[in-house]
PDB file of N, CA and C in Angstrom:
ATOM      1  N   UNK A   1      -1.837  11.553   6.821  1.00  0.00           N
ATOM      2  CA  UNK A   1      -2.468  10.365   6.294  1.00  0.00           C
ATOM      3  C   UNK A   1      -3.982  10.478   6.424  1.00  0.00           C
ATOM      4  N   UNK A   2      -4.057  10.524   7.883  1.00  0.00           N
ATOM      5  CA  UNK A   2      -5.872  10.892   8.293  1.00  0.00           C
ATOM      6  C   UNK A   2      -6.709  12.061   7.035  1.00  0.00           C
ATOM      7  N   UNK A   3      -5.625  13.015   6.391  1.00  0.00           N
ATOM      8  CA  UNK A   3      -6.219  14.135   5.882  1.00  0.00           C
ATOM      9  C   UNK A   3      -6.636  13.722   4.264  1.00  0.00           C
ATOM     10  N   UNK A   4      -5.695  12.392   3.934  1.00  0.00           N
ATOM     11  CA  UNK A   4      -5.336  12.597   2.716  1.00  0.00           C
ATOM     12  C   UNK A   4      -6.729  11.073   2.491  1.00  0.00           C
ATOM     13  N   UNK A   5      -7.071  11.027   3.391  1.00  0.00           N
ATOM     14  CA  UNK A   5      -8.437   9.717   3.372  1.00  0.00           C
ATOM     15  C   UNK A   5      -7.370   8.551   3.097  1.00  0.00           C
ATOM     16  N   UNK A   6      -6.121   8.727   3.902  1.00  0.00           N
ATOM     17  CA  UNK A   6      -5.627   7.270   4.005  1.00  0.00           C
ATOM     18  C   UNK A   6      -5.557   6.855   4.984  1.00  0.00           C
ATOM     19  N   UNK A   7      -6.460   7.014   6.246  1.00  0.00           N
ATOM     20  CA  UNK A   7      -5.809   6.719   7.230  1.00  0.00           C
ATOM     21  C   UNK A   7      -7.033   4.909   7.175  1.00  0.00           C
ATOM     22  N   UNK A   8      -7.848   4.713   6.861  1.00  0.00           N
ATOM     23  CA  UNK A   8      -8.404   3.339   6.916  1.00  0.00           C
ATOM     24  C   UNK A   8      -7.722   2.450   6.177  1.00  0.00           C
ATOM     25  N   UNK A   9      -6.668   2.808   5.548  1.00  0.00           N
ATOM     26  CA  UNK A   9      -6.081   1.645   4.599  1.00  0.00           C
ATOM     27  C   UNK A   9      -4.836   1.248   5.468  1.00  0.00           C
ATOM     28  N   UNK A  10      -4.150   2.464   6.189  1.00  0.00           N
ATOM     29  CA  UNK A  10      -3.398   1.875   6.887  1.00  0.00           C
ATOM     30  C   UNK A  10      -3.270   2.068   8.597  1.00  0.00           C
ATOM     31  N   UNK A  11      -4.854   1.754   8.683  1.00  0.00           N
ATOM     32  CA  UNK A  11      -4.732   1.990  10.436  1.00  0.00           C
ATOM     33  C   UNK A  11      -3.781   2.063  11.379  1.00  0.00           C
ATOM     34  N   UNK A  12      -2.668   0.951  11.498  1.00  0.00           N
ATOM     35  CA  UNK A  12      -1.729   1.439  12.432  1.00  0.00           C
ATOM     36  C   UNK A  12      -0.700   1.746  12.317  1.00  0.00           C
ATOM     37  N   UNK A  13      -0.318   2.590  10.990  1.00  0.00           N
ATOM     38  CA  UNK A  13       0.541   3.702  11.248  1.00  0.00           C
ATOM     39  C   UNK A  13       0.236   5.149  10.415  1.00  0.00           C
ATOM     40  N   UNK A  14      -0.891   4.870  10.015  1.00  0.00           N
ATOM     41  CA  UNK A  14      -1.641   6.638  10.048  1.00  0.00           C
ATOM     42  C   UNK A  14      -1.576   7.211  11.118  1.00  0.00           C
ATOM     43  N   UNK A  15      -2.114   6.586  12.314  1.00  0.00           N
ATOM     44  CA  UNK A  15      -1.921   7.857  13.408  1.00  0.00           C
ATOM     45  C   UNK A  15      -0.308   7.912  14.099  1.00  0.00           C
ATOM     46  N   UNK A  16       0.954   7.638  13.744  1.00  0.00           N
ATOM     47  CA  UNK A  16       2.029   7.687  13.981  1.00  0.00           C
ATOM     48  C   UNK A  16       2.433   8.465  12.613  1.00  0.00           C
ATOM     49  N   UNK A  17       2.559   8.656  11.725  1.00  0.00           N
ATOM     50  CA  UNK A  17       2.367   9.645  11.000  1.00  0.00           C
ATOM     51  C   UNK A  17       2.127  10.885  10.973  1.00  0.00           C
ATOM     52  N   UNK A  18       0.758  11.213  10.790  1.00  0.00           N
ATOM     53  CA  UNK A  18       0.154  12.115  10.887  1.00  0.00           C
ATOM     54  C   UNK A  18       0.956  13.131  11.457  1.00  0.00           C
ATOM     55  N   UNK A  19       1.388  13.087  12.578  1.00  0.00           N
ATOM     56  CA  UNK A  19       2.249  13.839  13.433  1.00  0.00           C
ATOM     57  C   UNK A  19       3.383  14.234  13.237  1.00  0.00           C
ATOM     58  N   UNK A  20       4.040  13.890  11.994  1.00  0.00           N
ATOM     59  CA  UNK A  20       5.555  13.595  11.316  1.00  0.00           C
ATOM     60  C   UNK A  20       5.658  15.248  10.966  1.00  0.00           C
ATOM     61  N   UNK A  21       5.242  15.679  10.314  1.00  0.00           N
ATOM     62  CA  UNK A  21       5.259  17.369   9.558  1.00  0.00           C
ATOM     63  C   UNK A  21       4.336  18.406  10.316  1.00  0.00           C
ATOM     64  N   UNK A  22       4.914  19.710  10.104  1.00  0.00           N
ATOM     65  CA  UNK A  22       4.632  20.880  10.864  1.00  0.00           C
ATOM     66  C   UNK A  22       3.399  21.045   9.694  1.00  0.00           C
ATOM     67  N   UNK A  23       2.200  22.346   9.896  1.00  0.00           N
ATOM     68  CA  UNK A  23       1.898  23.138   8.782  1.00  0.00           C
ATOM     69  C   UNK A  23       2.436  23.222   7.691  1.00  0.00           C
ATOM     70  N   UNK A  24       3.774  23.890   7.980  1.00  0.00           N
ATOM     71  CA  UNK A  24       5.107  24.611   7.257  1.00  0.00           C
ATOM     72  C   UNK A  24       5.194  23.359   6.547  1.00  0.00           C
ATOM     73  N   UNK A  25       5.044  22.106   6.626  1.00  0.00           N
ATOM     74  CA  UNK A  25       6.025  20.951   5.513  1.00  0.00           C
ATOM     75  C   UNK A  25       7.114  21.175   6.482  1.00  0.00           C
ATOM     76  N   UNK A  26       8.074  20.980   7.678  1.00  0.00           N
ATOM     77  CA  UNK A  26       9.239  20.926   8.068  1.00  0.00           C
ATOM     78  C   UNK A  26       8.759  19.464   8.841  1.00  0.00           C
ATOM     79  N   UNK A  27       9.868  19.059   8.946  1.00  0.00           N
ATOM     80  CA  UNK A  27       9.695  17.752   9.719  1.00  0.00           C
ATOM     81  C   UNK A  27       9.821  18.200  11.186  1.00  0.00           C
ATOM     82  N   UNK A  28       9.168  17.454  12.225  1.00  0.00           N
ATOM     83  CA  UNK A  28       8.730  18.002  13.422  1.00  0.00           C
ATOM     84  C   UNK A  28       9.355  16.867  14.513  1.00  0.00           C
ATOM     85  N   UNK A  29      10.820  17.465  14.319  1.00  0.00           N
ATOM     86  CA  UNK A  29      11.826  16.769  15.044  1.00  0.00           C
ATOM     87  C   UNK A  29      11.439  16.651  16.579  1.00  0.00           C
ATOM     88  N   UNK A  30      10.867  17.410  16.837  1.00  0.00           N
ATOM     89  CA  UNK A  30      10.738  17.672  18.870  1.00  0.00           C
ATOM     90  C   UNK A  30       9.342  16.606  18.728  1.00  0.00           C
ATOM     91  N   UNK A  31       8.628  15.993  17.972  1.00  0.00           N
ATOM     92  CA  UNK A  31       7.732  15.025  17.621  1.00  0.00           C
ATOM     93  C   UNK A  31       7.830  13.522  17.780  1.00  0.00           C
ATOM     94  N   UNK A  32       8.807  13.221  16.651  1.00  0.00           N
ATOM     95  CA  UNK A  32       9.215  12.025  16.110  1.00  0.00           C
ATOM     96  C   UNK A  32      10.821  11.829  15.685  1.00  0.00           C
ATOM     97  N   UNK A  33      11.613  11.146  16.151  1.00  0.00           N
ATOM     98  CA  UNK A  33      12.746  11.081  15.742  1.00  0.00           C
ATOM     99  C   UNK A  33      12.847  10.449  14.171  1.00  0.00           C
ATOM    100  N   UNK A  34      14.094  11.161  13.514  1.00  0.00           N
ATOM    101  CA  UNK A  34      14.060  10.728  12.112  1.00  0.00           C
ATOM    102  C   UNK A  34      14.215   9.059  11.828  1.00  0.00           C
ATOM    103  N   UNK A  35      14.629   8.842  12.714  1.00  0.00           N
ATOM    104  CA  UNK A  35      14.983   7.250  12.280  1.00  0.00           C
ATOM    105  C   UNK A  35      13.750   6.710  12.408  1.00  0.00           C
ATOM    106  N   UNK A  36      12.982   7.047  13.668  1.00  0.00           N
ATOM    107  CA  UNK A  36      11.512   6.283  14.367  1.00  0.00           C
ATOM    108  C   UNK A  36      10.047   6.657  12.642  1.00  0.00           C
ATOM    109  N   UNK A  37      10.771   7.712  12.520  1.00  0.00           N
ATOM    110  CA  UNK A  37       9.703   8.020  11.037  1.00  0.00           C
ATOM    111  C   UNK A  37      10.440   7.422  10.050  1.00  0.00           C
ATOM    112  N   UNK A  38      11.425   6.981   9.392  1.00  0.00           N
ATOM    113  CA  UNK A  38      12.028   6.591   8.624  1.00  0.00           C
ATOM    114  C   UNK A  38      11.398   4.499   8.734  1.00  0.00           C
ATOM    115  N   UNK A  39      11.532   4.311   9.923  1.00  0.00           N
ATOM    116  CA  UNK A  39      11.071   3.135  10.171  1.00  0.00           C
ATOM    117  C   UNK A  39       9.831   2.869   9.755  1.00  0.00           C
ATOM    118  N   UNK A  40       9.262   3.912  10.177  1.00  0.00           N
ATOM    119  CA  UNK A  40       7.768   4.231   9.781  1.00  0.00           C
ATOM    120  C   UNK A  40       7.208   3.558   8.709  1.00  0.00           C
ATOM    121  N   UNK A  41       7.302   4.714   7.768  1.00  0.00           N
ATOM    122  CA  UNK A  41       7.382   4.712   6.239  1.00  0.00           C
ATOM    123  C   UNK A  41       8.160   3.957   5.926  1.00  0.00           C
ATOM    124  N   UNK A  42       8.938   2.658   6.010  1.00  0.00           N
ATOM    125  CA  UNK A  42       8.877   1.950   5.586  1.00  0.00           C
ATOM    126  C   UNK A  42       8.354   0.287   5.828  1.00  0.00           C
ATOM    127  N   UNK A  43       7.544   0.660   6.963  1.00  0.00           N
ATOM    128  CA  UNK A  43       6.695  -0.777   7.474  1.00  0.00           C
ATOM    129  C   UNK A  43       5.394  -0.058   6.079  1.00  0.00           C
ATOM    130  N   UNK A  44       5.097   1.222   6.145  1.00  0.00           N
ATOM    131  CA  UNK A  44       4.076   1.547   5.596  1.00  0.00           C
ATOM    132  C   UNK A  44       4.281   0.975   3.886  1.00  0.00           C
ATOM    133  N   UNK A  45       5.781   1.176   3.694  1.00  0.00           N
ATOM    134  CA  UNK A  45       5.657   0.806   1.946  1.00  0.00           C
ATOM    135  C   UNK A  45       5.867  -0.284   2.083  1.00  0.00           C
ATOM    136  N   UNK A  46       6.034  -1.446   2.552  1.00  0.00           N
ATOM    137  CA  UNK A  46       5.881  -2.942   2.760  1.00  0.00           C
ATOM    138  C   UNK A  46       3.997  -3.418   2.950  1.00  0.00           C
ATOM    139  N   UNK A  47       3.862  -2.480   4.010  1.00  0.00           N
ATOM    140  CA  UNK A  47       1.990  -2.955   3.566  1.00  0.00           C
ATOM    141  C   UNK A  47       1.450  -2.753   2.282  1.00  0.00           C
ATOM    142  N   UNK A  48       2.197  -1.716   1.230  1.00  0.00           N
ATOM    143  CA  UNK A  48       1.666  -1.343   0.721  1.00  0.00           C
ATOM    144  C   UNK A  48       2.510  -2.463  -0.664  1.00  0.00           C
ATOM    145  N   UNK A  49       3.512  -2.608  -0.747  1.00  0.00           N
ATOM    146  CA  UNK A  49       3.859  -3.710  -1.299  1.00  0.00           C
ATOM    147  C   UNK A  49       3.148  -4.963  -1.175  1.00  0.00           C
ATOM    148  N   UNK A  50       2.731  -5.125  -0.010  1.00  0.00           N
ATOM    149  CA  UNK A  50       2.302  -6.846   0.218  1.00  0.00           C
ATOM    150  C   UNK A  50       0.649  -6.656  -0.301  1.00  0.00           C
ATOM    151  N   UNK A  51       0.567  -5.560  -0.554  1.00  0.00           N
ATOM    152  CA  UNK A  51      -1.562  -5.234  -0.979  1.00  0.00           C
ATOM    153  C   UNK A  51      -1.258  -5.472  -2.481  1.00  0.00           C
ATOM    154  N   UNK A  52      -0.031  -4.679  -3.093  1.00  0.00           N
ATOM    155  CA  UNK A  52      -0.256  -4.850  -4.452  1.00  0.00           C
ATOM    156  C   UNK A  52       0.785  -5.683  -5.336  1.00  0.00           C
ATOM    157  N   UNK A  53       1.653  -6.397  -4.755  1.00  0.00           N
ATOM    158  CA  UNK A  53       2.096  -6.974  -5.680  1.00  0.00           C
ATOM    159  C   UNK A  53       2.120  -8.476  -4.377  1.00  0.00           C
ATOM    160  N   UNK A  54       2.237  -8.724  -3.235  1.00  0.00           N
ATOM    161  CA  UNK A  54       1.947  -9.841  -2.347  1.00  0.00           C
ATOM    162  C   UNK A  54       3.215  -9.820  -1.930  1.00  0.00           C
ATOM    163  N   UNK A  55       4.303  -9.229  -1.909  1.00  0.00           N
ATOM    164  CA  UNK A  55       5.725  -9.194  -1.784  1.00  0.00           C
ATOM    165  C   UNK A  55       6.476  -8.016  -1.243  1.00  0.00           C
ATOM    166  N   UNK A  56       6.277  -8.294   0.283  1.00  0.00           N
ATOM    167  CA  UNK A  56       7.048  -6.658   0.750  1.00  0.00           C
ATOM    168  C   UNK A  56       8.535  -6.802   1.215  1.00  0.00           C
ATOM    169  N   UNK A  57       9.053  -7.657   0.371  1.00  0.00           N
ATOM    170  CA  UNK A  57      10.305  -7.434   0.601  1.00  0.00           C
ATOM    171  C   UNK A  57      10.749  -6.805  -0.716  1.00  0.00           C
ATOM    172  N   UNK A  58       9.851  -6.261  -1.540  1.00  0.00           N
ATOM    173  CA  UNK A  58       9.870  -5.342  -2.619  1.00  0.00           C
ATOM    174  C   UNK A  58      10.569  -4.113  -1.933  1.00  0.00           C
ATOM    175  N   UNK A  59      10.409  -3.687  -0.883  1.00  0.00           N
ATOM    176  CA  UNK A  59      10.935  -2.255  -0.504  1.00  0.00           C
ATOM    177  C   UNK A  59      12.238  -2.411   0.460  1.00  0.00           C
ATOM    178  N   UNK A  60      12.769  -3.584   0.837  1.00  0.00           N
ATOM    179  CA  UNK A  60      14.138  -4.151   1.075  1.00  0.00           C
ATOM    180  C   UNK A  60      15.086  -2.863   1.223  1.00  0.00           C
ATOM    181  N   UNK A  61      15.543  -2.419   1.945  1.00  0.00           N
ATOM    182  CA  UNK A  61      16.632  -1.717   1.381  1.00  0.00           C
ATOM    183  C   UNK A  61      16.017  -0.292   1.573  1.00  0.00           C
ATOM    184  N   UNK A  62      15.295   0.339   1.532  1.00  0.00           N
ATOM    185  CA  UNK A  62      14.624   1.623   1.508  1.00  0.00           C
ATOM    186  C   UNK A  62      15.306   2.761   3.137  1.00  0.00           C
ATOM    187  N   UNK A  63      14.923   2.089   4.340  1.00  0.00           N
ATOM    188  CA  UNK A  63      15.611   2.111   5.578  1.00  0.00           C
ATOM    189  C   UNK A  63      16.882   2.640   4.946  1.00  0.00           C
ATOM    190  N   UNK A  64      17.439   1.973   4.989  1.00  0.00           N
ATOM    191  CA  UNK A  64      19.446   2.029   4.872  1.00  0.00           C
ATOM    192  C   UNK A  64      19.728   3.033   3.800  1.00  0.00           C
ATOM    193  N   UNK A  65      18.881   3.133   2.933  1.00  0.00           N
ATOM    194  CA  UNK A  65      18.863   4.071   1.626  1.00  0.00           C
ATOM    195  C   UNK A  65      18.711   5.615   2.503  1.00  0.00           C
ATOM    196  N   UNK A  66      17.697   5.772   2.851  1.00  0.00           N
ATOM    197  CA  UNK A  66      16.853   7.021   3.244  1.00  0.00           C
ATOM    198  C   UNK A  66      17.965   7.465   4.149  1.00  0.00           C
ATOM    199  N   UNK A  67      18.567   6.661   5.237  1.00  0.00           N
ATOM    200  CA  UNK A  67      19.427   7.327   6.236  1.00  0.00           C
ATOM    201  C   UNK A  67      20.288   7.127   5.808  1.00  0.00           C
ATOM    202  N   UNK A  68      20.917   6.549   5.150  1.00  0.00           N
ATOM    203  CA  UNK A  68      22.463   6.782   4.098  1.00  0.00           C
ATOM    204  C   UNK A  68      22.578   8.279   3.932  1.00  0.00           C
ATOM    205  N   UNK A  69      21.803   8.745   2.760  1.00  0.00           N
ATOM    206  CA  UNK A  69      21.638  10.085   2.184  1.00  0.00           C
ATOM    207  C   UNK A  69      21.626  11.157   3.195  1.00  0.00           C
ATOM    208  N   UNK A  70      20.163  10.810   3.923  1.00  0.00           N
ATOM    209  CA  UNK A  70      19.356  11.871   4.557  1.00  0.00           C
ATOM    210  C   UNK A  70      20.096  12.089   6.112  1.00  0.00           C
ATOM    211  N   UNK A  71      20.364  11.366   6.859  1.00  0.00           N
ATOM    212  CA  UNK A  71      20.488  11.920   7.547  1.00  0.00           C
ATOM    213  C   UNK A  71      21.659  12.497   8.573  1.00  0.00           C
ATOM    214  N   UNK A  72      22.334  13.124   7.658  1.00  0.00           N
ATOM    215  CA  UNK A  72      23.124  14.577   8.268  1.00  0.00           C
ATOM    216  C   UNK A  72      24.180  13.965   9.112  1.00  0.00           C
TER     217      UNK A  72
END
């Protein structure tokens, strides 16, 4: 987030982030647990819902989606 010049838009969870991925792009399990980043990113797309449309229950459902699929 910090790299990508987003970390002032979403101060408190850019630096909980940031830390999520290796170099490699692998997710950096001995880091952050998948659920604790999954939670993450989605408080993050609710801020980001409530900036542009005023409504973050726009991303409702995203949580339960992501670990439905994803996680193993």
């Amino acid at each position: 987030m910090g790299q990508l010049g987003l970390g002032g838009h979403f101060r408190r969870l850019a630096p909980r982030l940031d830390g999520a991925f290796r170099a490699d792009g692998v997710f950096a399990h001995d880091h952050l647990r998948f659920v604790d980043f999954v939670d993450d990113v989605e408080e993050l797309l609710e801020e980001v819902a409530w900036q542009e449309w005023g409504d973050k229950e726009a991303v409702d459902g995203f949580e339960e989606y992501v670990l439905r699929h994803y996680r193993g």
